[in-house]
Structures are given as structure tokens and as C-alpha cells.
Protein backbone atom coordinates (compact mmCIF):
# COMPACT_ATOMS: atom_id res chain seq x y z
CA UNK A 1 86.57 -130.87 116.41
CA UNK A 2 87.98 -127.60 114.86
CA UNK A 3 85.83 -125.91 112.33
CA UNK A 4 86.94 -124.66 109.41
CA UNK A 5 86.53 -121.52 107.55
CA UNK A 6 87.89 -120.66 104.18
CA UNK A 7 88.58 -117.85 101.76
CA UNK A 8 89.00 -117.58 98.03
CA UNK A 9 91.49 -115.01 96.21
CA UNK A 10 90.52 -115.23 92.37
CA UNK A 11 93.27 -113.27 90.24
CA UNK A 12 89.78 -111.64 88.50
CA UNK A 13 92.65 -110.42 85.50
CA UNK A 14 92.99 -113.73 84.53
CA UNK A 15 90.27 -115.25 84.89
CA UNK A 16 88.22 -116.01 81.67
CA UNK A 17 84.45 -116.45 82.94
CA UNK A 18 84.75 -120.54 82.32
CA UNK A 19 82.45 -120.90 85.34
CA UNK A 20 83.93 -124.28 86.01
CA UNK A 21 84.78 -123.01 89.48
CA UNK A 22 81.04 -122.03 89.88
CA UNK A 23 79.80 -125.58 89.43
CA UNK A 24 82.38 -127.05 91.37
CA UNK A 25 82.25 -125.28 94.78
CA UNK A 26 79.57 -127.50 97.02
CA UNK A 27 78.74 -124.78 99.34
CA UNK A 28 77.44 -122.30 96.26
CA UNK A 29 80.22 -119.97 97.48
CA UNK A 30 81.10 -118.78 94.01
CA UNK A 31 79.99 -116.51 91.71
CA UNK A 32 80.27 -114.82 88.06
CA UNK A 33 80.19 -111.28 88.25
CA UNK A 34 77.29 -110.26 85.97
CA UNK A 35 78.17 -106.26 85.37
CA UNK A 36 81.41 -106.31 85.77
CA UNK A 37 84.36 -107.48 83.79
CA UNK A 38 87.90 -107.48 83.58
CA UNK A 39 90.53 -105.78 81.22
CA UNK A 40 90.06 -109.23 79.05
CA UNK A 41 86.20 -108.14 78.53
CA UNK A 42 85.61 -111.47 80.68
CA UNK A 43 82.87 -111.64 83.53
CA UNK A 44 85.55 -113.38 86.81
CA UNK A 45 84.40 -115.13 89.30
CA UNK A 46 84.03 -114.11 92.98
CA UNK A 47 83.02 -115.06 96.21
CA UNK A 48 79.20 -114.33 96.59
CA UNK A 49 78.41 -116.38 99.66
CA UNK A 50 82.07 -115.58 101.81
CA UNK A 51 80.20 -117.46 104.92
CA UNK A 52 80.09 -120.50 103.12
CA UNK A 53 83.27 -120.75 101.94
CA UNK A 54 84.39 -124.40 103.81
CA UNK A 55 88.20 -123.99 102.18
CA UNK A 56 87.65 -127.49 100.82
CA UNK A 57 89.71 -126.03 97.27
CA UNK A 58 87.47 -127.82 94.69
CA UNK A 59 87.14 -124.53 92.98
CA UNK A 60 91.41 -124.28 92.82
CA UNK A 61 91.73 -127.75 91.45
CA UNK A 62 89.30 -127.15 88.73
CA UNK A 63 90.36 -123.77 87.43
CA UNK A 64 92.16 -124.20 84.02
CA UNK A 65 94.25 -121.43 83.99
CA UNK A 66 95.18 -121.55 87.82
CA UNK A 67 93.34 -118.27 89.02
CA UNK A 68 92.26 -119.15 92.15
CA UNK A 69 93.63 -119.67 95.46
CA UNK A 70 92.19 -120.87 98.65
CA UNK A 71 93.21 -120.20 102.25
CA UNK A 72 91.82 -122.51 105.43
CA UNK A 73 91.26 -120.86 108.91
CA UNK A 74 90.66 -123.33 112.07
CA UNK A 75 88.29 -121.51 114.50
């Protein structure tokens, strides 16, 4: 069986810091940036953990304003 790896592309201009992404991802993969935020004055999300990433897109489906965008790989 193929494994799969996965990436996350958060559009960190629009994202609003809602963290629902956060608590969704099972493999702790995502983050809030904690110093750094974007022209909104919003801490974004990003990917912390990029090895974990599985590409399973629980972080996409939960994302209110649509932000995020996940890519699967088969090694």
C-alpha cells in the first residue's frame, strides 16, 4: 500500500486566527503563529509539524472562510 504524504497552503491574508483548523487536524500538523500576524492584525495558521501532514483535508473542510488548501503526494 502507497503512503501518503500531504501539504497545507493556508492563504495566511485571510485567515482570521479561528483556530478551528488547529483542533481539527489529527496529526497536530497545524499551528497559530504566535508573533506573527497578518495585514488583518490576525495570528494565521501554519504548518508546524510538515512531517505529519497525512493530506487527510479535515483542516480544509473546517475552515470558515475557505483559507486552506491541501495537496496529497503517494510515495
Amino acid at each position: 500500500m502507497a503512503k501518503v504524504k500531504g501539504t497545507v497552503l493556508v492563504n495566511t491574508e485571510r485567515c482570521k486566527g479561528c483556530e478551528l483548523c488547529v483542533e481539527a487536524c489529527p496529526t497536530k500538523t497545524l499551528a497559530l503563529a504566535k508573533k506573527e500576524v497578518n495585514d488583518r492584525g490576525y495570528h494565521y495558521a501554519y504548518m508546524e509539524n510538515p512531517d505529519a501532514c497525512i493530506g487527510c483535508a479535515a483542516c480544509g473542510i473546517v475552515c470558515p472562510d475557505g483559507c486552506i488548501t491541501v495537496y496529497k503526494v503517494k510515495l
